[in-house]
PDB file of N, CA and C in Angstrom:
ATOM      1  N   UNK A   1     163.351 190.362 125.739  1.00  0.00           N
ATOM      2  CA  UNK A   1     162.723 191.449 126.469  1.00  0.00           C
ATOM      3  C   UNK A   1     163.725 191.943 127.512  1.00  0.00           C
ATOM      4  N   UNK A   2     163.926 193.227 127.391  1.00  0.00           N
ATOM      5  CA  UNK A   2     164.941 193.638 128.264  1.00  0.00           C
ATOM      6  C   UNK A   2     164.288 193.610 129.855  1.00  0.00           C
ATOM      7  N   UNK A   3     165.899 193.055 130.979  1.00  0.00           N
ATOM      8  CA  UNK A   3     165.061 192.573 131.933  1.00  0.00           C
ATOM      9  C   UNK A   3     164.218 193.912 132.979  1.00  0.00           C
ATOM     10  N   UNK A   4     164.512 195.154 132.674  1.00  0.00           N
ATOM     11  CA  UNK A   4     163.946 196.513 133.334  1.00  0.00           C
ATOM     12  C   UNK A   4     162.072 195.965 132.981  1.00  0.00           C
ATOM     13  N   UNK A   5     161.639 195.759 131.790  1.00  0.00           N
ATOM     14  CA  UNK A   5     160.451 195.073 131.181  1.00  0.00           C
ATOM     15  C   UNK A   5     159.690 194.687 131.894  1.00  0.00           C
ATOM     16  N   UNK A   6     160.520 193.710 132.055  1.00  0.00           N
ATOM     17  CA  UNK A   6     160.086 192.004 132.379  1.00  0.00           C
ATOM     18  C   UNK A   6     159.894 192.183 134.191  1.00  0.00           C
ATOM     19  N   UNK A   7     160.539 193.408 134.501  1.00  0.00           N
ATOM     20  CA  UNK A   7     160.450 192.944 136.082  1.00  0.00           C
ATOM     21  C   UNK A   7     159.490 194.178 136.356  1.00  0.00           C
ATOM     22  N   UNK A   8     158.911 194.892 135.561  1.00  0.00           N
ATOM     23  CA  UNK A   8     157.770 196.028 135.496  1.00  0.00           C
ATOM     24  C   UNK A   8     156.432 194.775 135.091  1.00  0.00           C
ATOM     25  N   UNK A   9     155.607 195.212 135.773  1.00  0.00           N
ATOM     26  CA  UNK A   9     154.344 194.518 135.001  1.00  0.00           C
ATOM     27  C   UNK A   9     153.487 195.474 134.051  1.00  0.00           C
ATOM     28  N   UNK A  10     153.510 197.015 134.421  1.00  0.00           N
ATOM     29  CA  UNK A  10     153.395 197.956 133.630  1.00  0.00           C
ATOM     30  C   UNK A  10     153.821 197.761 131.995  1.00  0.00           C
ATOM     31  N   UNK A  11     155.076 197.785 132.477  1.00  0.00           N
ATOM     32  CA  UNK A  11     155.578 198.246 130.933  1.00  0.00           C
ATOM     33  C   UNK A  11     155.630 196.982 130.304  1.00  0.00           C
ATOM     34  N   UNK A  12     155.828 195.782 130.992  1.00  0.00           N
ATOM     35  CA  UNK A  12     155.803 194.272 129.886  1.00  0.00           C
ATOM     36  C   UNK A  12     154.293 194.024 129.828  1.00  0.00           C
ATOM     37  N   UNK A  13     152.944 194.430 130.366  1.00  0.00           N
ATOM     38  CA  UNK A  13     152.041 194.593 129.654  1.00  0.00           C
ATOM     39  C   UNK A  13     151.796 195.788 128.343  1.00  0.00           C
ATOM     40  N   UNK A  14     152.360 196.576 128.391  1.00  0.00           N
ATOM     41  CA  UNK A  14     152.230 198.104 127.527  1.00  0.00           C
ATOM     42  C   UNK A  14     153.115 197.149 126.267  1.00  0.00           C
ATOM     43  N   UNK A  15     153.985 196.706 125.992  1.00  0.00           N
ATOM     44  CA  UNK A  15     155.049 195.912 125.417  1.00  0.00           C
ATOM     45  C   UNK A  15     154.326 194.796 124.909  1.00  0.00           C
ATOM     46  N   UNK A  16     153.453 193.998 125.876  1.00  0.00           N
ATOM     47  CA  UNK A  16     152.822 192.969 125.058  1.00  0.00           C
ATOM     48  C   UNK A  16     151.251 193.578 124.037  1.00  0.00           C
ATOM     49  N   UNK A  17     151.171 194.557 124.648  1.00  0.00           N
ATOM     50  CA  UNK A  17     149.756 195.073 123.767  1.00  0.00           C
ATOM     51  C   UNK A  17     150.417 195.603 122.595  1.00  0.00           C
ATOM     52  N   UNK A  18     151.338 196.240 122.639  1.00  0.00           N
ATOM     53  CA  UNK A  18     152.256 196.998 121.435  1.00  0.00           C
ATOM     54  C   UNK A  18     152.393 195.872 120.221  1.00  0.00           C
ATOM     55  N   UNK A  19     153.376 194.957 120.636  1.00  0.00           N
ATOM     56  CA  UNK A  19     154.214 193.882 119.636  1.00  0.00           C
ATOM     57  C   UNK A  19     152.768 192.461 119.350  1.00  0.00           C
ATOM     58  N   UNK A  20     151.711 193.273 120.085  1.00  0.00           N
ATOM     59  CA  UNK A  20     150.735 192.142 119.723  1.00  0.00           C
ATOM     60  C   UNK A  20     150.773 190.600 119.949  1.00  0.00           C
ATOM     61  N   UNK A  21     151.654 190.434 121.339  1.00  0.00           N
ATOM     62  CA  UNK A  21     152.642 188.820 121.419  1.00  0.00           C
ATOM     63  C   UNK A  21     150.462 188.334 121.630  1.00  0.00           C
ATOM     64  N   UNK A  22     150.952 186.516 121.208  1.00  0.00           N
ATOM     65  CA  UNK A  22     149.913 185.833 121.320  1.00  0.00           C
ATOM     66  C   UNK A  22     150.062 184.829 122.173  1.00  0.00           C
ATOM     67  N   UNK A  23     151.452 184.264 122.670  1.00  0.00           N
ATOM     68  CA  UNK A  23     151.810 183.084 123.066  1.00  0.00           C
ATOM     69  C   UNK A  23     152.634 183.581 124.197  1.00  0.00           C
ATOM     70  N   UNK A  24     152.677 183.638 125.530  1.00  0.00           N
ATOM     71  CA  UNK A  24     153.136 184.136 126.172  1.00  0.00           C
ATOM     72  C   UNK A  24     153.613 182.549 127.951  1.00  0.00           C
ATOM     73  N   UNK A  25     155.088 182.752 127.731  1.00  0.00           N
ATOM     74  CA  UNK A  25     155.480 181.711 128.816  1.00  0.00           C
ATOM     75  C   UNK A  25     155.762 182.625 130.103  1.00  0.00           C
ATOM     76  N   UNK A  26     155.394 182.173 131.206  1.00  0.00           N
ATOM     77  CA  UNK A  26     155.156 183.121 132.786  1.00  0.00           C
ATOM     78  C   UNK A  26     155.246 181.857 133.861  1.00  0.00           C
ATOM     79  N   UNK A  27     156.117 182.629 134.560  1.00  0.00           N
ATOM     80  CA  UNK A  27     155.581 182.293 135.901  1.00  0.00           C
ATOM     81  C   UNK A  27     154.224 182.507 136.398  1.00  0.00           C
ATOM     82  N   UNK A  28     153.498 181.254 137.444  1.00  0.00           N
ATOM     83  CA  UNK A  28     152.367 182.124 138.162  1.00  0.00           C
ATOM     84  C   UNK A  28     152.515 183.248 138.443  1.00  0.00           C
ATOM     85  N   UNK A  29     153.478 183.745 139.597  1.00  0.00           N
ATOM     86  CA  UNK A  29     153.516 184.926 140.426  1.00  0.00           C
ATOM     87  C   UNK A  29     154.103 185.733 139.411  1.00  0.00           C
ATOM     88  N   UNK A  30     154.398 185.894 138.142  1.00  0.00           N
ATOM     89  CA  UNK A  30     154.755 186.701 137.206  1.00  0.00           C
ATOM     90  C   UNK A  30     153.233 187.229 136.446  1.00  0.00           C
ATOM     91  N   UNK A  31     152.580 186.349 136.613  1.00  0.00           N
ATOM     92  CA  UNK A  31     151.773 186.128 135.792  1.00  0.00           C
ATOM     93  C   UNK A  31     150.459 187.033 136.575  1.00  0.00           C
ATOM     94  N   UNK A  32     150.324 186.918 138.236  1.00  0.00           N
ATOM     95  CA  UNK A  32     149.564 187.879 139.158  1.00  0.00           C
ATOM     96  C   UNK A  32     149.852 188.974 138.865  1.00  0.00           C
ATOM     97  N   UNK A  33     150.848 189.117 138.539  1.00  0.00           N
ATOM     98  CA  UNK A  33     151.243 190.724 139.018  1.00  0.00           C
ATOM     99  C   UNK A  33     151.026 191.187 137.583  1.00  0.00           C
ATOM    100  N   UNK A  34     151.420 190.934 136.313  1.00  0.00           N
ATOM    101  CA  UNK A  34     150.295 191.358 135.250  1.00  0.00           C
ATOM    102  C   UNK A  34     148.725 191.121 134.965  1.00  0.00           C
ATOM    103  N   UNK A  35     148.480 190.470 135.849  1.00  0.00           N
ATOM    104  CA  UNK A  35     147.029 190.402 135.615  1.00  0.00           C
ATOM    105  C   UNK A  35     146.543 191.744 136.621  1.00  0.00           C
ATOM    106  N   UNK A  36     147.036 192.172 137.265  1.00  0.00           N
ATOM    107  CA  UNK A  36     147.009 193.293 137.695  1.00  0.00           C
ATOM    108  C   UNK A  36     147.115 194.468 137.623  1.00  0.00           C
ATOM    109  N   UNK A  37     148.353 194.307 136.900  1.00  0.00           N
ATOM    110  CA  UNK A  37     148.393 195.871 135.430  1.00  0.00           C
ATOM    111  C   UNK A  37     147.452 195.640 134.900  1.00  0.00           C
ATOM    112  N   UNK A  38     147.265 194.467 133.817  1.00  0.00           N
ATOM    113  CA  UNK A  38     146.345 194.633 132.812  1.00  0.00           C
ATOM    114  C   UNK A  38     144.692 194.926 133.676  1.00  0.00           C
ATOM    115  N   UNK A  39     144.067 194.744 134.825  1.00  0.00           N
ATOM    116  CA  UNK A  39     143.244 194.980 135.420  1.00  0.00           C
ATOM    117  C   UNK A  39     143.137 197.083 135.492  1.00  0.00           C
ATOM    118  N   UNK A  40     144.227 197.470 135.732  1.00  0.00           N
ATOM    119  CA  UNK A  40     144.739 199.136 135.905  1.00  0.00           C
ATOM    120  C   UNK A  40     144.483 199.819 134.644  1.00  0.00           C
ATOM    121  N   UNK A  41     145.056 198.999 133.529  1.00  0.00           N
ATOM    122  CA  UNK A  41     145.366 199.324 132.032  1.00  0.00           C
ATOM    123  C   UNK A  41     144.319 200.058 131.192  1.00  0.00           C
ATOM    124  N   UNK A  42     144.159 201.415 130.904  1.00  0.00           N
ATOM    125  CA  UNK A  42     143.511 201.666 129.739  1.00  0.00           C
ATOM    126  C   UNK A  42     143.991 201.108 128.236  1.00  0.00           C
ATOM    127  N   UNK A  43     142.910 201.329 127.520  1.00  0.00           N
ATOM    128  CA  UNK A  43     143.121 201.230 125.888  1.00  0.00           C
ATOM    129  C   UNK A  43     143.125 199.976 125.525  1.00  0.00           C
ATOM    130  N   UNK A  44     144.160 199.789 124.798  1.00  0.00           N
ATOM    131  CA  UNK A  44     144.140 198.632 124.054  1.00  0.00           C
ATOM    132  C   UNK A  44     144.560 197.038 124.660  1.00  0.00           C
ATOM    133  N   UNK A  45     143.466 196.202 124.699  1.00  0.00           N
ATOM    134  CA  UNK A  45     143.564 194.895 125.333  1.00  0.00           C
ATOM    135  C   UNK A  45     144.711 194.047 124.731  1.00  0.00           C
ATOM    136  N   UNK A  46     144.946 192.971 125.522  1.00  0.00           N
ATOM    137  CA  UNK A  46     146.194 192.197 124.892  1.00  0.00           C
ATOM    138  C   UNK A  46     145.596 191.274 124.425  1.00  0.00           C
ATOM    139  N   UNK A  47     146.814 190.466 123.207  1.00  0.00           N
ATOM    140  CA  UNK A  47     146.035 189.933 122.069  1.00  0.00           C
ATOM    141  C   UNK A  47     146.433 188.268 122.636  1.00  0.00           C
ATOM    142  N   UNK A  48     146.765 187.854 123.630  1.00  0.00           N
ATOM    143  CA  UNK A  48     146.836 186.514 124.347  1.00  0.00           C
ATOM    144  C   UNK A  48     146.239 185.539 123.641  1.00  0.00           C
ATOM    145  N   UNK A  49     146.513 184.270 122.990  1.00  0.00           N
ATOM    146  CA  UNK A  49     146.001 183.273 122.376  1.00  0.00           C
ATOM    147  C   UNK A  49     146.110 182.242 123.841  1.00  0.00           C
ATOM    148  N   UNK A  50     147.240 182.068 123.984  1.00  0.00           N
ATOM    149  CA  UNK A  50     147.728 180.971 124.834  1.00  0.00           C
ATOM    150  C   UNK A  50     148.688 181.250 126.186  1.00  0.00           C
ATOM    151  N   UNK A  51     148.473 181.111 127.404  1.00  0.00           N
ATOM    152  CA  UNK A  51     149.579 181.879 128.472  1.00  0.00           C
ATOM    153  C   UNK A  51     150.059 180.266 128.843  1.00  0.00           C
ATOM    154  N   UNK A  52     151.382 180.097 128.786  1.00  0.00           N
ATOM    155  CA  UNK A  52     151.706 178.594 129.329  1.00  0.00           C
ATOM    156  C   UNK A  52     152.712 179.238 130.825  1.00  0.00           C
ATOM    157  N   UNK A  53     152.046 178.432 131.678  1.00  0.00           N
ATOM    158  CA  UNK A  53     153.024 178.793 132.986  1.00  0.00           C
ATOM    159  C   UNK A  53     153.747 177.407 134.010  1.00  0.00           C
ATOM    160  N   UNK A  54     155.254 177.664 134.451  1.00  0.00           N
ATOM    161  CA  UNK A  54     155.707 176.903 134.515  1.00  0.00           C
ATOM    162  C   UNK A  54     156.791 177.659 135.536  1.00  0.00           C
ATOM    163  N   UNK A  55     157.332 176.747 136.110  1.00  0.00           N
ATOM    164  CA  UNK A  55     158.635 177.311 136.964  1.00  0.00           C
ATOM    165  C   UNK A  55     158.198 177.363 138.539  1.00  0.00           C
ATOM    166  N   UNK A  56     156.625 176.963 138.979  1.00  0.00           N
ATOM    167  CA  UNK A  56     156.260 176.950 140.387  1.00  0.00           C
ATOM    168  C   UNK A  56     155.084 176.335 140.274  1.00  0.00           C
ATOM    169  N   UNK A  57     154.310 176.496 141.871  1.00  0.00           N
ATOM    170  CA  UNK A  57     152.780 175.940 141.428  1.00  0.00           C
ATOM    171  C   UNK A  57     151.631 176.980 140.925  1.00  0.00           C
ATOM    172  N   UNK A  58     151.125 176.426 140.275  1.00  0.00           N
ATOM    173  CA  UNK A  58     149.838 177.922 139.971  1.00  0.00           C
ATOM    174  C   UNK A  58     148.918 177.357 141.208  1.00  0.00           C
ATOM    175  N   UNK A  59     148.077 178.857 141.372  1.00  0.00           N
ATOM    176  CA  UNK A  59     147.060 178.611 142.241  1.00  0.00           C
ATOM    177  C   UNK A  59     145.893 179.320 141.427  1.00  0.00           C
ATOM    178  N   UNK A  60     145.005 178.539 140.982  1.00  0.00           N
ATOM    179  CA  UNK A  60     143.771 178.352 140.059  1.00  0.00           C
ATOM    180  C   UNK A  60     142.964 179.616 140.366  1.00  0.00           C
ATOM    181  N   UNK A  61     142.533 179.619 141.653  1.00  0.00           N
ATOM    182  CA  UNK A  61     141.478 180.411 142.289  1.00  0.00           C
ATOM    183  C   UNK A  61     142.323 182.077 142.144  1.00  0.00           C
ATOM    184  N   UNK A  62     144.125 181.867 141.543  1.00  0.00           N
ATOM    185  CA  UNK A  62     144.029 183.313 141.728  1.00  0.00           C
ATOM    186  C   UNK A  62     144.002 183.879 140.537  1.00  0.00           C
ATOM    187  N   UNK A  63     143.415 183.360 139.658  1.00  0.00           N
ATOM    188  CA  UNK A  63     143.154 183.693 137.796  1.00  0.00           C
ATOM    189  C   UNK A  63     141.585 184.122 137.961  1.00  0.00           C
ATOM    190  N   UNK A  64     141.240 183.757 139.152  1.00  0.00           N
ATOM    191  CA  UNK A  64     139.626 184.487 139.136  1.00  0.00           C
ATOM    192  C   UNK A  64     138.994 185.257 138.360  1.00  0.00           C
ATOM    193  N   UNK A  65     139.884 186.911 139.240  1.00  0.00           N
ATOM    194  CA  UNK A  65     139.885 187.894 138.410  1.00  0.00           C
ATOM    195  C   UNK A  65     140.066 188.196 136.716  1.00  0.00           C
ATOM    196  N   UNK A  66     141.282 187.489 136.702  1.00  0.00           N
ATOM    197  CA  UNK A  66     141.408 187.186 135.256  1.00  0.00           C
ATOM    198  C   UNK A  66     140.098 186.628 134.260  1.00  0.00           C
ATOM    199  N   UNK A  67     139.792 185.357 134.508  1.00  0.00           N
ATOM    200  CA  UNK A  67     138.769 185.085 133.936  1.00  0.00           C
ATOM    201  C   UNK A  67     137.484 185.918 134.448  1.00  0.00           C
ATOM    202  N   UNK A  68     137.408 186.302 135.460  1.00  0.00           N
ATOM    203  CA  UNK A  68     135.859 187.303 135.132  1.00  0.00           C
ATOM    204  C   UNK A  68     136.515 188.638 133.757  1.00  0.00           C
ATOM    205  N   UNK A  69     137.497 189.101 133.763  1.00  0.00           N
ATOM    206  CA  UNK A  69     137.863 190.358 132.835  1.00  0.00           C
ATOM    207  C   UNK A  69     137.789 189.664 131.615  1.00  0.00           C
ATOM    208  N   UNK A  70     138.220 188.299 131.482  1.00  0.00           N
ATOM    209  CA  UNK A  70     138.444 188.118 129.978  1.00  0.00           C
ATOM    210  C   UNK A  70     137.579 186.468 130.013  1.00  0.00           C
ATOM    211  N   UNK A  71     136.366 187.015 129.738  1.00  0.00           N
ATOM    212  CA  UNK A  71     135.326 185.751 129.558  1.00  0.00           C
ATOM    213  C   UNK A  71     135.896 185.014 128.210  1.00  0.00           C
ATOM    214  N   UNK A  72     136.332 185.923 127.289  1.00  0.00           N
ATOM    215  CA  UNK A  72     137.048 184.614 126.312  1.00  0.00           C
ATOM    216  C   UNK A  72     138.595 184.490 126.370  1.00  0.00           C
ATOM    217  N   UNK A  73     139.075 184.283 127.349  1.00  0.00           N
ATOM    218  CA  UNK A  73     140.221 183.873 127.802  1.00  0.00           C
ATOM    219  C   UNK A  73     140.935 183.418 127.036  1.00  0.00           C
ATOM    220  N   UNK A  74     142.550 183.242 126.896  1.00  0.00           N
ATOM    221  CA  UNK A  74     142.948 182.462 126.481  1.00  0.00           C
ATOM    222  C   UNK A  74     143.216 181.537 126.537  1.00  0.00           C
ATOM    223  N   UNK A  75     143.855 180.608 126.119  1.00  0.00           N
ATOM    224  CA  UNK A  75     143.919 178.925 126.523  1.00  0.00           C
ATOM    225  C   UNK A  75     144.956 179.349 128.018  1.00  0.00           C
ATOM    226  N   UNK A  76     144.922 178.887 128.781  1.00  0.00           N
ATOM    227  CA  UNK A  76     145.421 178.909 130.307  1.00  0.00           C
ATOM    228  C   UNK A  76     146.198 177.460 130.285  1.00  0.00           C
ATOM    229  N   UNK A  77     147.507 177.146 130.011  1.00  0.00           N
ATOM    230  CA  UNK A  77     148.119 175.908 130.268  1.00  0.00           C
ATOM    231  C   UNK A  77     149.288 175.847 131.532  1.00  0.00           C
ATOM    232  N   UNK A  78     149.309 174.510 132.316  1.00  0.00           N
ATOM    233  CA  UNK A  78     149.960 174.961 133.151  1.00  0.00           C
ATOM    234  C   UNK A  78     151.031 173.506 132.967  1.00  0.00           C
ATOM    235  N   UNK A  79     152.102 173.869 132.791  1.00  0.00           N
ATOM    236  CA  UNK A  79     152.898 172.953 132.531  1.00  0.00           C
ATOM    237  C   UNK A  79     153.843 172.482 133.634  1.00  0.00           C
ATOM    238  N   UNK A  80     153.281 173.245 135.243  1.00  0.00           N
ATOM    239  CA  UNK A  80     154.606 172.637 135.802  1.00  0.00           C
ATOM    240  C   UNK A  80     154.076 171.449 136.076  1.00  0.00           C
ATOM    241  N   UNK A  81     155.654 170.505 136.669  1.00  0.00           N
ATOM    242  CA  UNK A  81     155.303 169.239 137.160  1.00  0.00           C
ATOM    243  C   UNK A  81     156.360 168.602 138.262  1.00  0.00           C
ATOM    244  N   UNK A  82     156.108 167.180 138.340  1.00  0.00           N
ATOM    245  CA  UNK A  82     156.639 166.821 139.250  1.00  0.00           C
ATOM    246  C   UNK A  82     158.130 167.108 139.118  1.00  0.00           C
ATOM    247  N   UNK A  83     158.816 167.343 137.534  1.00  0.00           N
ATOM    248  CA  UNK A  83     160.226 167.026 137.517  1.00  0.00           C
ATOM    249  C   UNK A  83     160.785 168.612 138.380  1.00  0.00           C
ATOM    250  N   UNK A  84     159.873 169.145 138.623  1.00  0.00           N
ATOM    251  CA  UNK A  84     160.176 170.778 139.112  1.00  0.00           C
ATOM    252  C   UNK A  84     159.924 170.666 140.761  1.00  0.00           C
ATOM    253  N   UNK A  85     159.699 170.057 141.602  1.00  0.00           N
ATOM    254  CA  UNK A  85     159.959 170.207 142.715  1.00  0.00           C
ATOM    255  C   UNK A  85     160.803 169.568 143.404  1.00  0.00           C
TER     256      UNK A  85
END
């Protein structure tokens, strides 16, 4: 993903609804700031099976939003750990 994309939450949501991704690796705070486009976003929903996030701490309570928009969510995994701080 070119990095102009990746540092838009716009267009790497518009990009993930397009290419239909299912499996998607994020930072938390990567991961806010598209849940925020996709909150803005008309049309077509993203096809998310699984979001694995890693690289900081997640903070649970801020997927809130997320899970009220997408009652069938995708699997939400959070893989960071101790070897990361």
């Amino acid at each position: 993903v070119p990095d102009p994309v990746v540092r838009s939450p716009e267009d790497l949501h518009a990009l993930l609804v397009s290419e239909g991704v299912t499996v998607l690796s994020q930072t938390p705070s990567a991961f806010y700031a598209l849940q925020a486009a996709d909150a803005l976003a008309p049309g077509p929903r993203l096809s998310l099976e699984a979001v694995v996030f890693g690289g900081e701490a997640l903070e649970p309570q801020r997927l809130a939003p997320w899970l009220d928009a997408h009652p069938d969510s995708p699997r939400l995994i959070n893989m960071y750990g101790i070897t990361e701080t």
